[in-house]
PDB file of N, CA and C in Angstrom:
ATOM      1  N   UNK A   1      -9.883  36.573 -53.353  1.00  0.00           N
ATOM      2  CA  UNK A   1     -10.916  36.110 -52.450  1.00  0.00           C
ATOM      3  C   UNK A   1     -11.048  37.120 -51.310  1.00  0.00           C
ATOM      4  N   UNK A   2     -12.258  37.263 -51.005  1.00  0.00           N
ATOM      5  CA  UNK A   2     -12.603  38.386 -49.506  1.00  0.00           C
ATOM      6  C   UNK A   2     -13.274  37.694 -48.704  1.00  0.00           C
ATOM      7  N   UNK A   3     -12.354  38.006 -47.240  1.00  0.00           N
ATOM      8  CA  UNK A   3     -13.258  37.095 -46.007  1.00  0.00           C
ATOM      9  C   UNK A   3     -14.075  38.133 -45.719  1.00  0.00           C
ATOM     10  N   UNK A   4     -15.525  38.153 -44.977  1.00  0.00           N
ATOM     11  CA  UNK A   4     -16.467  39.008 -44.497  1.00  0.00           C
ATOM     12  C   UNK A   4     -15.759  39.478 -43.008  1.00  0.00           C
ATOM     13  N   UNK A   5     -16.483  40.473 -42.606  1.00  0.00           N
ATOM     14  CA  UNK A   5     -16.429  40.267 -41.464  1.00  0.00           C
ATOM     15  C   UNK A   5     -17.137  39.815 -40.632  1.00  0.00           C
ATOM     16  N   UNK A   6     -16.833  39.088 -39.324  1.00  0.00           N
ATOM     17  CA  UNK A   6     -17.278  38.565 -38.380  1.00  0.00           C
ATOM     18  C   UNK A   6     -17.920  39.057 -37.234  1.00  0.00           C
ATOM     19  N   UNK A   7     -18.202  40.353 -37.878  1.00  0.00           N
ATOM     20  CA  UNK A   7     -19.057  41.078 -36.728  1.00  0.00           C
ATOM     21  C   UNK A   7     -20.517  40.766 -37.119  1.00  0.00           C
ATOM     22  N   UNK A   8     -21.280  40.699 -35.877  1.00  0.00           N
ATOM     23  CA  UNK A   8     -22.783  40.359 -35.964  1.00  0.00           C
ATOM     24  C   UNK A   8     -23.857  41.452 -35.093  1.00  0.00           C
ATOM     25  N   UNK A   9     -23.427  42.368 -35.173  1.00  0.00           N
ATOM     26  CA  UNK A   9     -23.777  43.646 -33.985  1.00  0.00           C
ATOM     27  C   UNK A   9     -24.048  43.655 -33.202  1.00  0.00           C
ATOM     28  N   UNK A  10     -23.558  42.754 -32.464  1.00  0.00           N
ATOM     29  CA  UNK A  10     -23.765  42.702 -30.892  1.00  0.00           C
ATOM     30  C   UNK A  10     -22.627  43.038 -29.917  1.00  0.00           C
ATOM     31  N   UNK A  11     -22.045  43.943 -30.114  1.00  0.00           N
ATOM     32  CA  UNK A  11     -20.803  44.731 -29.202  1.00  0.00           C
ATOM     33  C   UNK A  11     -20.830  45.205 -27.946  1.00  0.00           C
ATOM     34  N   UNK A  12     -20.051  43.935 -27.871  1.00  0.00           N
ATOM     35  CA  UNK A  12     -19.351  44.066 -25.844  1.00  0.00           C
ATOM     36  C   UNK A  12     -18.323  43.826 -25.584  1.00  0.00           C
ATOM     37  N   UNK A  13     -17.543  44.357 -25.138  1.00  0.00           N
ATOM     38  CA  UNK A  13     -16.569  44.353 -24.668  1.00  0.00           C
ATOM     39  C   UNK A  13     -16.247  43.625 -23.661  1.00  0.00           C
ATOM     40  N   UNK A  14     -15.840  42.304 -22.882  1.00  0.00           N
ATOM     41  CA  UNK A  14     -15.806  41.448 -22.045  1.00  0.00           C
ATOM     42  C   UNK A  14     -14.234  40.682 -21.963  1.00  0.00           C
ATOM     43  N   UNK A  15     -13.716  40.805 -21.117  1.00  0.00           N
ATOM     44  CA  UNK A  15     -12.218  39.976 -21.191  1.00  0.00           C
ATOM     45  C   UNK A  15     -11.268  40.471 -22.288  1.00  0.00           C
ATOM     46  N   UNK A  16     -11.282  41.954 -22.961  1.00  0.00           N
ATOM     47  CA  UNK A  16     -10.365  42.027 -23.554  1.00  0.00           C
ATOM     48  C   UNK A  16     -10.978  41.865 -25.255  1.00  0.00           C
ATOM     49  N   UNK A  17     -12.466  41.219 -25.252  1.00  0.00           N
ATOM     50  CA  UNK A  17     -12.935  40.738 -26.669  1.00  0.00           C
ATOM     51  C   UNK A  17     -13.956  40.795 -27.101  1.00  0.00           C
ATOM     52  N   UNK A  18     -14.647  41.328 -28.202  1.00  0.00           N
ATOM     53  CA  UNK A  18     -16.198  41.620 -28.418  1.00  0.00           C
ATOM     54  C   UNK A  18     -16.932  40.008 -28.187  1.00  0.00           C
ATOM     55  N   UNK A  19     -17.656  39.792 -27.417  1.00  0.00           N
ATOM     56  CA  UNK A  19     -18.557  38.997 -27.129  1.00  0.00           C
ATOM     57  C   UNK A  19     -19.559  37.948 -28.390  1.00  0.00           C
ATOM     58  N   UNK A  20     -19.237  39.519 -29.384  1.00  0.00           N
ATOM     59  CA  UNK A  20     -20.734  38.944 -30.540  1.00  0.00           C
ATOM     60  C   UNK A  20     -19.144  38.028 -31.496  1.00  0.00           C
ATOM     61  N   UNK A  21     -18.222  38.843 -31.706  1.00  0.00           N
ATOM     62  CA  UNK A  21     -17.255  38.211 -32.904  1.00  0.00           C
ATOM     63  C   UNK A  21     -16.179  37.940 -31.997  1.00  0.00           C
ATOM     64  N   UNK A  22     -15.837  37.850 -31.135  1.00  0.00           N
ATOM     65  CA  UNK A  22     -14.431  37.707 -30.578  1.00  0.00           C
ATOM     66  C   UNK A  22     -13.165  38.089 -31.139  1.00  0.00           C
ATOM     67  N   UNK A  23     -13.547  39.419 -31.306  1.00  0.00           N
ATOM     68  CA  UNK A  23     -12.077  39.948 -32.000  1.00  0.00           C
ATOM     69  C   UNK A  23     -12.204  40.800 -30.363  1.00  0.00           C
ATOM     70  N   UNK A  24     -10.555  41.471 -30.525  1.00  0.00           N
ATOM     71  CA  UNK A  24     -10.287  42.319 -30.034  1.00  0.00           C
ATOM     72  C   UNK A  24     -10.396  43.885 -30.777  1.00  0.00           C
ATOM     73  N   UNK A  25      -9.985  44.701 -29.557  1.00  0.00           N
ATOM     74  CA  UNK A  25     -10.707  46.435 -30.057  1.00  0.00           C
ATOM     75  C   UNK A  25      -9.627  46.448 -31.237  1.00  0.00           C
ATOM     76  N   UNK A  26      -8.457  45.523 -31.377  1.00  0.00           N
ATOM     77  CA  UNK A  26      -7.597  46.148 -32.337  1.00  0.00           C
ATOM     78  C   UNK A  26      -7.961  45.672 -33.668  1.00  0.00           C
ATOM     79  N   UNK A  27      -8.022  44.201 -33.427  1.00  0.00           N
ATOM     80  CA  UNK A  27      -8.811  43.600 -34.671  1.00  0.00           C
ATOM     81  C   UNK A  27      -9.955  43.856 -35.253  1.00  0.00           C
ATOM     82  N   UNK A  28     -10.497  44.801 -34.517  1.00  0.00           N
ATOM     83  CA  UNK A  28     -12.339  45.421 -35.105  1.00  0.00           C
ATOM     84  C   UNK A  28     -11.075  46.682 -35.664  1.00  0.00           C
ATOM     85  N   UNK A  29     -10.904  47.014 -35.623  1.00  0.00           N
ATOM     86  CA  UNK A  29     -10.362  48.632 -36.144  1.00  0.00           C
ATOM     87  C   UNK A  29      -9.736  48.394 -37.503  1.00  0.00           C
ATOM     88  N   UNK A  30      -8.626  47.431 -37.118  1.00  0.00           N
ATOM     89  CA  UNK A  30      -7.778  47.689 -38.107  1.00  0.00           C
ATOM     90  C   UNK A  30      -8.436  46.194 -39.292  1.00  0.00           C
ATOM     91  N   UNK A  31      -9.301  46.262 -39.316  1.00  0.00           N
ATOM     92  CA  UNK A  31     -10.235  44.887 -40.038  1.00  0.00           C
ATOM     93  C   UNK A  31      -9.675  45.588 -41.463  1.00  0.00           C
ATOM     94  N   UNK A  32     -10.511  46.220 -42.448  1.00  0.00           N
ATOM     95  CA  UNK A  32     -10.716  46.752 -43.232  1.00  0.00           C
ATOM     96  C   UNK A  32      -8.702  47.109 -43.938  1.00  0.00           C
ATOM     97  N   UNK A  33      -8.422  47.249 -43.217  1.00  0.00           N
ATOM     98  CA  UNK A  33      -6.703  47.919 -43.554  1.00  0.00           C
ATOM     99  C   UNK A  33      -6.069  46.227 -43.789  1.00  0.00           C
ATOM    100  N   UNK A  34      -6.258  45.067 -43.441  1.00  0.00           N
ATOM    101  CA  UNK A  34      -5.671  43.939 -43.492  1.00  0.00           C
ATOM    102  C   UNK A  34      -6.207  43.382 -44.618  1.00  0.00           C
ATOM    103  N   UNK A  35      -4.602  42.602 -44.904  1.00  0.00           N
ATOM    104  CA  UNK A  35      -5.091  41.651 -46.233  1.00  0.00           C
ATOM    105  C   UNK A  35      -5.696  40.213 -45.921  1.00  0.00           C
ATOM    106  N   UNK A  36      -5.472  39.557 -47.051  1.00  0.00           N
ATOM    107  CA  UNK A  36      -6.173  38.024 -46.534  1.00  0.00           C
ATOM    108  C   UNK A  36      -6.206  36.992 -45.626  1.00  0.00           C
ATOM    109  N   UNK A  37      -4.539  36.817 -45.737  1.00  0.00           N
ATOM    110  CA  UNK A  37      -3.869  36.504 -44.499  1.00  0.00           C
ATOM    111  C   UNK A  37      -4.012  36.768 -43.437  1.00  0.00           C
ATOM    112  N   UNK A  38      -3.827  37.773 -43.322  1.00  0.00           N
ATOM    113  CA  UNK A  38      -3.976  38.535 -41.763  1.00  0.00           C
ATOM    114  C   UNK A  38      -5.322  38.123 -41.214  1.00  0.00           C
ATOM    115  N   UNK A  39      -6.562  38.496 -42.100  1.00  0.00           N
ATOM    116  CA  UNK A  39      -7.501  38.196 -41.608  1.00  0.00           C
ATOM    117  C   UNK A  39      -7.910  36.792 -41.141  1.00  0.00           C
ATOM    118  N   UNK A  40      -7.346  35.775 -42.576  1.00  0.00           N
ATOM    119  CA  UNK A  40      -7.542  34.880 -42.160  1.00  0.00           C
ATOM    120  C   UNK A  40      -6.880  34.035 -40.722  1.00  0.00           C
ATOM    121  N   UNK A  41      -5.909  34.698 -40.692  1.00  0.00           N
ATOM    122  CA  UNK A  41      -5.115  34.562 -38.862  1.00  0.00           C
ATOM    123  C   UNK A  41      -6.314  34.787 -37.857  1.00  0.00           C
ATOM    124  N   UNK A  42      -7.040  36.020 -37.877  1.00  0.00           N
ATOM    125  CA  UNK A  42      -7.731  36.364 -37.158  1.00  0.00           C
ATOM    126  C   UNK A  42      -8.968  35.572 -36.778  1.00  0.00           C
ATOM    127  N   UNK A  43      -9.314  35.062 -37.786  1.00  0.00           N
ATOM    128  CA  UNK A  43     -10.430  33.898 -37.586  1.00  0.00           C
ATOM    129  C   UNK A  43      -9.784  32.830 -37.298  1.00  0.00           C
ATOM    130  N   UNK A  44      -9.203  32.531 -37.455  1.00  0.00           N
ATOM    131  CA  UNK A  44      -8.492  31.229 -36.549  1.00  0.00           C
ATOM    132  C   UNK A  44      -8.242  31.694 -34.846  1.00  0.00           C
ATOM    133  N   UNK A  45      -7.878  32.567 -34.569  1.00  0.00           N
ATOM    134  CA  UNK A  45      -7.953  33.035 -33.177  1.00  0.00           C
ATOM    135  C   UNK A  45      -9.437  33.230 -32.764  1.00  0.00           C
ATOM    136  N   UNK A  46     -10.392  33.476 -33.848  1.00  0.00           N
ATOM    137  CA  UNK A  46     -11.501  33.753 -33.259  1.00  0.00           C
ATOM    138  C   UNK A  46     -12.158  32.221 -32.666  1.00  0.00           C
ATOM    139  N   UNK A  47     -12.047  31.113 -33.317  1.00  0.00           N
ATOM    140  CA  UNK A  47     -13.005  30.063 -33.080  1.00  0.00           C
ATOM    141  C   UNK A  47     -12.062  29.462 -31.967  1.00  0.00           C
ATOM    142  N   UNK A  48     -10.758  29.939 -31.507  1.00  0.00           N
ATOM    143  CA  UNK A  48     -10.083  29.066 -30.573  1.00  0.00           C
ATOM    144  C   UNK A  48     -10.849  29.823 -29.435  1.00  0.00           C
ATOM    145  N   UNK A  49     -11.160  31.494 -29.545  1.00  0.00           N
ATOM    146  CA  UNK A  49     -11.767  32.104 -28.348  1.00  0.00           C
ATOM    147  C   UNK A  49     -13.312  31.356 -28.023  1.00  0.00           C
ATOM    148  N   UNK A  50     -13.617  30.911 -29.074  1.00  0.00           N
ATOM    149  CA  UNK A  50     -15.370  30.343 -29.109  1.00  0.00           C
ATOM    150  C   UNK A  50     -15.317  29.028 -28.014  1.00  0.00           C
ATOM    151  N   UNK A  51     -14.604  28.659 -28.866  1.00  0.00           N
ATOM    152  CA  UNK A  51     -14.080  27.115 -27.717  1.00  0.00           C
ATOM    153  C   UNK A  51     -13.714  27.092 -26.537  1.00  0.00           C
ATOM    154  N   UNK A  52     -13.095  28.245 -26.294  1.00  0.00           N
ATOM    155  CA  UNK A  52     -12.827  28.172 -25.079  1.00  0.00           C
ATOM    156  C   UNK A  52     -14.057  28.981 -24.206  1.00  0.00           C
ATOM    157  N   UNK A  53     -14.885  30.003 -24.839  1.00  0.00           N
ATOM    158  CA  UNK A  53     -15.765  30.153 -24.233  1.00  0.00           C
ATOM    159  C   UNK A  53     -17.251  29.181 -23.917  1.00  0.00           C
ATOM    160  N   UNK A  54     -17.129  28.174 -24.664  1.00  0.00           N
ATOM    161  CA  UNK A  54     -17.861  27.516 -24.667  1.00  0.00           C
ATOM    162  C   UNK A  54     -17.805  26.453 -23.696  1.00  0.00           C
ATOM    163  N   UNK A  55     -16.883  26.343 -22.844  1.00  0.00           N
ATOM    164  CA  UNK A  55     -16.148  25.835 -22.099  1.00  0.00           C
ATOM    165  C   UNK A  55     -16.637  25.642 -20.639  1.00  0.00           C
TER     166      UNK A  55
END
């Protein structure tokens, strides 16, 4: 199975986290080099950042 990525091209940098996907600069980089897991970690951090920005 392949997760997409969660980028939507809207890149900003704000608090440490792209604005459009809420990854960090490390998690945009090293996207592509991670397996499923990993990624799927990463989206779980992403929707806790949503929530809280939504806040």
């Amino acid at each position: 199975m392949k997760l997409l990525s969660p980028c939507i091209d809207k890149c900003e940098n704000k608090n440490g986290y792209c604005t459009g996907c809420f990854r960090s600069i490390s998690e945009i980089s090293e996207w592509k080099t991670l397996c499923f897991i990993e990624k799927l970690e990463i989206y779980k951090k992403i929707e806790k950042r949503r929530r809280l920005q939504l806040k």
